[in-house]
N, C-alpha and C. Protein backbone atom coordinates (compact mmCIF):
# COMPACT_ATOMS: atom_id res chain seq x y z
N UNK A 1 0.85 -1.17 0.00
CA UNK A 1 0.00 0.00 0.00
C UNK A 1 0.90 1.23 0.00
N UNK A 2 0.65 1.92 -0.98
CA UNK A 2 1.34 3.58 -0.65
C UNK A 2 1.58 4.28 0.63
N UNK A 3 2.09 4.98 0.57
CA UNK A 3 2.36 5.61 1.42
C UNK A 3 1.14 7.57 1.58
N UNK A 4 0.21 7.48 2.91
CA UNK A 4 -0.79 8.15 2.62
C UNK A 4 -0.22 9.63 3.41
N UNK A 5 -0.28 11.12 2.45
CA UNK A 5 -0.13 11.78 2.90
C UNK A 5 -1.32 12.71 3.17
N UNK A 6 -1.73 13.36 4.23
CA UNK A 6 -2.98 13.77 4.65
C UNK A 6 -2.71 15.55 5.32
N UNK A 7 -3.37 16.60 4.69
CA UNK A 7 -2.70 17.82 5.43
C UNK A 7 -3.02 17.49 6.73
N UNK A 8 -1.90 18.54 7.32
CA UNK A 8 -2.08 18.84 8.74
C UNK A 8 -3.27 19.35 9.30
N UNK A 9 -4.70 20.15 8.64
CA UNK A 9 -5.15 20.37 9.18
C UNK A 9 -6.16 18.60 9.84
N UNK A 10 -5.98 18.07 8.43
CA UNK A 10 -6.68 17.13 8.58
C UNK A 10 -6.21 16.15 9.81
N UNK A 11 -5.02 15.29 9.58
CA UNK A 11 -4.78 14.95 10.39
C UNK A 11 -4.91 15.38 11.53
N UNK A 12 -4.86 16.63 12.15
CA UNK A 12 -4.98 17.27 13.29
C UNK A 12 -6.62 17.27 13.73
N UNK A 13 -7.55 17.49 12.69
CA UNK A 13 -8.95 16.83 13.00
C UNK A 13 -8.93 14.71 13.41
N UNK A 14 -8.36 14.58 13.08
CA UNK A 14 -8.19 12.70 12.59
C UNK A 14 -7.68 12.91 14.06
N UNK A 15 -6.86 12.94 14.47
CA UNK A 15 -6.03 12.98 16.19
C UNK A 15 -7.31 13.17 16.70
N UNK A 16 -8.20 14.79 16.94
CA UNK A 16 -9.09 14.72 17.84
C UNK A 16 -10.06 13.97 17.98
N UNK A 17 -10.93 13.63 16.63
CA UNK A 17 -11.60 12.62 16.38
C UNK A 17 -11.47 11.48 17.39
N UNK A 18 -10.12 10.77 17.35
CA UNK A 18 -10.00 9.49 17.96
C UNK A 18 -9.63 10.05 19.72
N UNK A 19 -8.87 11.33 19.94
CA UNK A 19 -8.96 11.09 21.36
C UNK A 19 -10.29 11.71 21.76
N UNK A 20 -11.17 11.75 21.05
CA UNK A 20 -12.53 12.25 21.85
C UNK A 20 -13.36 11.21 21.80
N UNK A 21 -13.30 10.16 21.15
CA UNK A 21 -13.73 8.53 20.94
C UNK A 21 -13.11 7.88 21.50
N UNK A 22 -12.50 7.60 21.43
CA UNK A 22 -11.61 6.02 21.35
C UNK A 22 -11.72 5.94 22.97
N UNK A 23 -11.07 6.23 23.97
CA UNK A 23 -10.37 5.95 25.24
C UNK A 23 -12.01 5.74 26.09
N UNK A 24 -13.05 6.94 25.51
CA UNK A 24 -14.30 6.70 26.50
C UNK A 24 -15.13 6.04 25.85
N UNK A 25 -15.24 5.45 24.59
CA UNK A 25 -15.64 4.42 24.07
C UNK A 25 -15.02 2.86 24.76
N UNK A 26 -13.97 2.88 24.60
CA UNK A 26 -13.08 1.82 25.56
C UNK A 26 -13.50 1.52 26.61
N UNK A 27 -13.67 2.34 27.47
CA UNK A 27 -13.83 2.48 29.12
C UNK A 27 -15.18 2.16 29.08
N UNK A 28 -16.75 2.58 28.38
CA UNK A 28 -17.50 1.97 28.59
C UNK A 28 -17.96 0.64 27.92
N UNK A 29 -17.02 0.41 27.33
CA UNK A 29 -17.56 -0.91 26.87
C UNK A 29 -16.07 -2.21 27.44
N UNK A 30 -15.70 -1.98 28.58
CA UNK A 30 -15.08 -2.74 29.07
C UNK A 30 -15.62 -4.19 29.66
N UNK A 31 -16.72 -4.05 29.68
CA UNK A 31 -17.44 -5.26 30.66
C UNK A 31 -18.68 -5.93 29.32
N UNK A 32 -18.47 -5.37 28.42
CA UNK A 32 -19.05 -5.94 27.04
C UNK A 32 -18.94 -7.42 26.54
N UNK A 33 -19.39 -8.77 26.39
CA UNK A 33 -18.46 -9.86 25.69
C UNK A 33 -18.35 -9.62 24.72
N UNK A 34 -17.16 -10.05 24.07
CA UNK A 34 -16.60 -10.34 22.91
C UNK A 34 -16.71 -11.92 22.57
N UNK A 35 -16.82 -12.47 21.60
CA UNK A 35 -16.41 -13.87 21.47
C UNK A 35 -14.99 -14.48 21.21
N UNK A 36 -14.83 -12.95 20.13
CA UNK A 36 -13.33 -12.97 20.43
C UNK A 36 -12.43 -12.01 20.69
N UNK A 37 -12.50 -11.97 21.84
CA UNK A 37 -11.81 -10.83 22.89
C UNK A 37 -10.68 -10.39 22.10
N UNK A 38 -10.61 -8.65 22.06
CA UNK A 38 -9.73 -8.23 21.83
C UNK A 38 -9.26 -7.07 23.08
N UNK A 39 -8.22 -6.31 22.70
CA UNK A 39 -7.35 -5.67 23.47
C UNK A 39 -7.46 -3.86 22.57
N UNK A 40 -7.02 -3.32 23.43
CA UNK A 40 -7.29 -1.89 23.32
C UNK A 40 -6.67 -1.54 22.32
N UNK A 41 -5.10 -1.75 22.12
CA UNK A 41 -4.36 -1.63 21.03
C UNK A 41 -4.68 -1.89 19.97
N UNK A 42 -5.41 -3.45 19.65
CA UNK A 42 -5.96 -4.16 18.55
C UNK A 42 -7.50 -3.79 18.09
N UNK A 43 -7.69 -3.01 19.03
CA UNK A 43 -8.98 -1.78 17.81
C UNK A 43 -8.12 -0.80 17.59
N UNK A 44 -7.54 -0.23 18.16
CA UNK A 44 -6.57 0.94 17.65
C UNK A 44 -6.15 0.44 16.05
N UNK A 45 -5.51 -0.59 16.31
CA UNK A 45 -4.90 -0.91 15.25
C UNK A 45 -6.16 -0.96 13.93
N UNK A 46 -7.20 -1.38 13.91
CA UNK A 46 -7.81 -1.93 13.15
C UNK A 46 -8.76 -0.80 12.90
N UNK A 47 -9.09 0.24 13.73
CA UNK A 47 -9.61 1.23 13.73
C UNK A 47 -8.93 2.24 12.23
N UNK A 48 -7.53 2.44 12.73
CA UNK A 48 -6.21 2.82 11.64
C UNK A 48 -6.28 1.87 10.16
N UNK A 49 -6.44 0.69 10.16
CA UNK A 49 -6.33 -0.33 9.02
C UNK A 49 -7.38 0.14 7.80
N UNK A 50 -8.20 0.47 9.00
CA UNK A 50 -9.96 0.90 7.92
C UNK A 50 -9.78 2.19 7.30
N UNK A 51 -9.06 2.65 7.85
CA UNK A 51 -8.79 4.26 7.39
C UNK A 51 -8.13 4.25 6.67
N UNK A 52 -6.79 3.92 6.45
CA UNK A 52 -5.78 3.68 5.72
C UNK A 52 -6.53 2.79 3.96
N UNK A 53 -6.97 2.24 4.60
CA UNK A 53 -7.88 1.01 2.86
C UNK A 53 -8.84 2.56 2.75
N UNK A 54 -9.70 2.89 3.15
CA UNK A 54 -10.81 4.13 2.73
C UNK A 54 -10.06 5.48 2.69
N UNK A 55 -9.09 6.01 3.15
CA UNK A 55 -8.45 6.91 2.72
C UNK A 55 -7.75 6.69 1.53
N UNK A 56 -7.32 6.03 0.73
CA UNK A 56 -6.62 5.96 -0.29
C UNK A 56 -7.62 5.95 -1.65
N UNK A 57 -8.75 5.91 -1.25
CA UNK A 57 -8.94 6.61 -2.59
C UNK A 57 -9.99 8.13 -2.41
N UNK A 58 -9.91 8.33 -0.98
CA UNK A 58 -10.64 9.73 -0.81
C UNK A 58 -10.17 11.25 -1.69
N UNK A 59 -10.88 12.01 -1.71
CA UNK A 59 -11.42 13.07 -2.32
C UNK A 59 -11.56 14.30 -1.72
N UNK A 60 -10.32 14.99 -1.88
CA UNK A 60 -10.33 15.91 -0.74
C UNK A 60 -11.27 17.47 -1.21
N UNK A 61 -11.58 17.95 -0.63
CA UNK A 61 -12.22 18.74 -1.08
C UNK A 61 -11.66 20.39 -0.96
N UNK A 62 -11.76 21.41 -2.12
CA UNK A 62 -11.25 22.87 -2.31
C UNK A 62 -11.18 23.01 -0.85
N UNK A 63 -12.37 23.04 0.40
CA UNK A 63 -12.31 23.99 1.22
C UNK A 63 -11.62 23.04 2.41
N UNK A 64 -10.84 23.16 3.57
CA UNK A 64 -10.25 22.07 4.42
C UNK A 64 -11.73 21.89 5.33
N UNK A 65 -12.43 22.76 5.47
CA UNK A 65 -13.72 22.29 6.68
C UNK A 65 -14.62 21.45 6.59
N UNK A 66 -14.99 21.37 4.62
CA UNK A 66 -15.73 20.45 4.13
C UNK A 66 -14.94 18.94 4.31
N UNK A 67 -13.53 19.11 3.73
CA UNK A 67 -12.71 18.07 3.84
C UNK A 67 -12.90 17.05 5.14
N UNK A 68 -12.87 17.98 6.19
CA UNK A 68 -12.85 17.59 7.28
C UNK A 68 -14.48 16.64 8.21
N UNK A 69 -15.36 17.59 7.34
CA UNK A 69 -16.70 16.85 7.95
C UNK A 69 -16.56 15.90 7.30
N UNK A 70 -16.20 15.92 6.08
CA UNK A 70 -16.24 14.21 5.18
C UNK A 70 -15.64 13.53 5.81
N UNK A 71 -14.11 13.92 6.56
CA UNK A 71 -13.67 12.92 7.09
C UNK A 71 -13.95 12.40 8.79
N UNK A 72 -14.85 13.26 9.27
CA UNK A 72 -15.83 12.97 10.13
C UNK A 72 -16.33 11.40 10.23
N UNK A 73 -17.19 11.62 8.95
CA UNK A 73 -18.33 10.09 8.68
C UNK A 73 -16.87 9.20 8.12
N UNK A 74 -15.97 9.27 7.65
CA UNK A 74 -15.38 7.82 7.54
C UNK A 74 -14.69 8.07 8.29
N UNK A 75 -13.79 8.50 9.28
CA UNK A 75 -13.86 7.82 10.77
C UNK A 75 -14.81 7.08 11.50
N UNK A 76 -16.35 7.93 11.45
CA UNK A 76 -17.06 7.15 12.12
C UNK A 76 -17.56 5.55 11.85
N UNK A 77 -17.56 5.45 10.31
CA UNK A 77 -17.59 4.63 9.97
C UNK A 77 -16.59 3.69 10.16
N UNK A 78 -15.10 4.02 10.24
CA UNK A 78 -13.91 3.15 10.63
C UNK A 78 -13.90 2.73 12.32
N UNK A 79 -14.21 3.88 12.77
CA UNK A 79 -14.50 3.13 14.35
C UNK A 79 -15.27 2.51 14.90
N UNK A 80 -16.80 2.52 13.97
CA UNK A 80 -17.71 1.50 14.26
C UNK A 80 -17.44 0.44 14.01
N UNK A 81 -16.60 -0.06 12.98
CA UNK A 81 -16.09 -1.61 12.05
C UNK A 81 -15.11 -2.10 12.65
N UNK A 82 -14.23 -1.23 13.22
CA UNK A 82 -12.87 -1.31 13.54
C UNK A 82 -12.85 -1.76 15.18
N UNK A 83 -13.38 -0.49 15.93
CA UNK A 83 -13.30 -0.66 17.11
C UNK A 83 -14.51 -2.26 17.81
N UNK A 84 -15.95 -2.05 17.30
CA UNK A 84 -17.00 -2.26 17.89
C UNK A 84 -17.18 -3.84 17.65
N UNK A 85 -16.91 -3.96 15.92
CA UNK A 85 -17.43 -4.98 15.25
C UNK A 85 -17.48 -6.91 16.07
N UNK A 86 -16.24 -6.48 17.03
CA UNK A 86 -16.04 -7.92 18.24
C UNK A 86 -17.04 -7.52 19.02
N UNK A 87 -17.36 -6.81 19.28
CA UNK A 87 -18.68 -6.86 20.62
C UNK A 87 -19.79 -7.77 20.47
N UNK A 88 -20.63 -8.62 21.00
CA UNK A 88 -21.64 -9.47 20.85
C UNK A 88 -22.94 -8.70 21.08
N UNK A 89 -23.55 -8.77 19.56
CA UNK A 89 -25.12 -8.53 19.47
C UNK A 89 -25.96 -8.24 20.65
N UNK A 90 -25.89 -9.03 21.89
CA UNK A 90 -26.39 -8.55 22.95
C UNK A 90 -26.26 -7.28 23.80
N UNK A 91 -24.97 -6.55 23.15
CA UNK A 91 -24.99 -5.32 23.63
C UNK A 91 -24.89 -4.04 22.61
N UNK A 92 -25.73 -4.54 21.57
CA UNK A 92 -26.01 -3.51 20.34
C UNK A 92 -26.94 -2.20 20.71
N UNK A 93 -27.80 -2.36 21.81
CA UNK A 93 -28.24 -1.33 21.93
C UNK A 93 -27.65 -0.16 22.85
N UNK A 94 -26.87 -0.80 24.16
CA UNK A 94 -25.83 0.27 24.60
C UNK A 94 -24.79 0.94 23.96
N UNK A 95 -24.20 -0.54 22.94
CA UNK A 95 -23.22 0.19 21.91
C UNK A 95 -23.73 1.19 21.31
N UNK A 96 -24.89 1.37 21.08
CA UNK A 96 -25.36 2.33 19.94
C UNK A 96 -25.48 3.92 20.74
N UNK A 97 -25.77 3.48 21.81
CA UNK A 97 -25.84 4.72 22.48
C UNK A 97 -24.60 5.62 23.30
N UNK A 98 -23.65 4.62 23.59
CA UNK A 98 -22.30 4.63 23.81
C UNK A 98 -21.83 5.80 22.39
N UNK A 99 -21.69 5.22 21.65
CA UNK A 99 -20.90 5.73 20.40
C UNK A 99 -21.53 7.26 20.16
N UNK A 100 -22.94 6.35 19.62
CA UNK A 100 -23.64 8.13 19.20
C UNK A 100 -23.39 9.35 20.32
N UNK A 101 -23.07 8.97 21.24
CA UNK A 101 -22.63 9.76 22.26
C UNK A 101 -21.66 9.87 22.25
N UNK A 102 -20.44 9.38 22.03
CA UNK A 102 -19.14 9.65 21.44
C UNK A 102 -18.92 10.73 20.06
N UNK A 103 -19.85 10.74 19.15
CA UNK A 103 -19.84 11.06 18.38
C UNK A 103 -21.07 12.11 17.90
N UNK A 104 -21.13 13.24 18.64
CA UNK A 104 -22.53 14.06 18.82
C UNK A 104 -22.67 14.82 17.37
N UNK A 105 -21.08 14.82 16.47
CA UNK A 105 -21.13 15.66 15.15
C UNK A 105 -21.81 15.03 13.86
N UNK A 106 -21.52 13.88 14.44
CA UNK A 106 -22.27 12.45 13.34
C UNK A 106 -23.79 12.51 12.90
N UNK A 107 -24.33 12.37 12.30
CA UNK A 107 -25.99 12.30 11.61
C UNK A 107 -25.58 11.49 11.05
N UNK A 108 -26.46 10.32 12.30
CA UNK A 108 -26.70 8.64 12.16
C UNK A 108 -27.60 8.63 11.39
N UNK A 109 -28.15 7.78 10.34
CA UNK A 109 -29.38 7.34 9.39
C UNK A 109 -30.35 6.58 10.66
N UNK A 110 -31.53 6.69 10.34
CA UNK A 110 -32.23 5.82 10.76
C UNK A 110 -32.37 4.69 10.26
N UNK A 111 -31.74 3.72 10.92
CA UNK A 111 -31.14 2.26 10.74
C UNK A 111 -31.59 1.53 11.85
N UNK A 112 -31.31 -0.12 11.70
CA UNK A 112 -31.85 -0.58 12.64
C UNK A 112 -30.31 -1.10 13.86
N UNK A 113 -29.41 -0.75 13.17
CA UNK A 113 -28.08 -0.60 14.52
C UNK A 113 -26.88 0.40 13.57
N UNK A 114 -26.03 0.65 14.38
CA UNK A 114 -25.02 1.35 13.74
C UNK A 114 -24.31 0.78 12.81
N UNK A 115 -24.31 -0.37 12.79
CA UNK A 115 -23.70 -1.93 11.97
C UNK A 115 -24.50 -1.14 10.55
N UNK A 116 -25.46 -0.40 10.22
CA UNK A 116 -26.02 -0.55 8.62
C UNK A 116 -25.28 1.21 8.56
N UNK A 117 -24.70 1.37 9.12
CA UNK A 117 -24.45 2.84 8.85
C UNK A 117 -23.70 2.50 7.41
N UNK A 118 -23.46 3.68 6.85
CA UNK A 118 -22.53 3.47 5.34
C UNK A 118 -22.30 4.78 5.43
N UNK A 119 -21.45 5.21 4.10
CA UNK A 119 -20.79 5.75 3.39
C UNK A 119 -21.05 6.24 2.10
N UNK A 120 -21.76 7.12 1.39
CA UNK A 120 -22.36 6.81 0.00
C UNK A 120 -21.57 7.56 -0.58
């Protein structure tokens, strides 16, 4: 895979993004099952993996603010797949409320879990 270069403003949105998610997303879904348990690092990691495959063919846009809400929804979309996707069905409805609460800039679709969210 190439090597992805991203302006600074962006990246500097991409940083806050994840420390305003990630760590209190973590913390409440600590007592969640997994079937197959993962570790904090290993959504990190996989959180990054999703971004990296969907950033490479993104579309940046003239203005950096627009740029930036776009890259809003595919974060959100990478941290729902990335971070969540091990959690067991039985806790789809806290997850959902967990996150969307993590994520107050997001306009979720009305879906029947965050799992159908997309990208169009």
């Amino acid at each position: 895979m190439k090597k992805l270069y991203l302006p600074v403003q962006v990246t500097d949105a991409l940083k806050t993004m994840f420390i305003n998610t990630f760590e209190t997303v973590n913390n409440a879904t600590k007592k969640f099952y997994e079937p197959f348990p993962t570790l904090m690092i290993q959504r990190a990691c996989n959180v990054c993996n999703f971004l990296e495959a969907l950033l490479a063919g993104f579309v940046y846009e003239q203005n950096p603010e627009d740029t930036i809400k776009k890259m809003n929804y595919f974060y959100g979309f990478c941290f729902i797949w990335g971070f969540a996707a091990s959690i067991d069905a039985q806790h789809y409805d806290k997850l959902e409320t967990i996150i969307k609460d993590a994520m107050p800039n997001l306009k979720f679709p009305k879906t029947e879990t965050i799992f159908d969210f997309f990208i169009d």
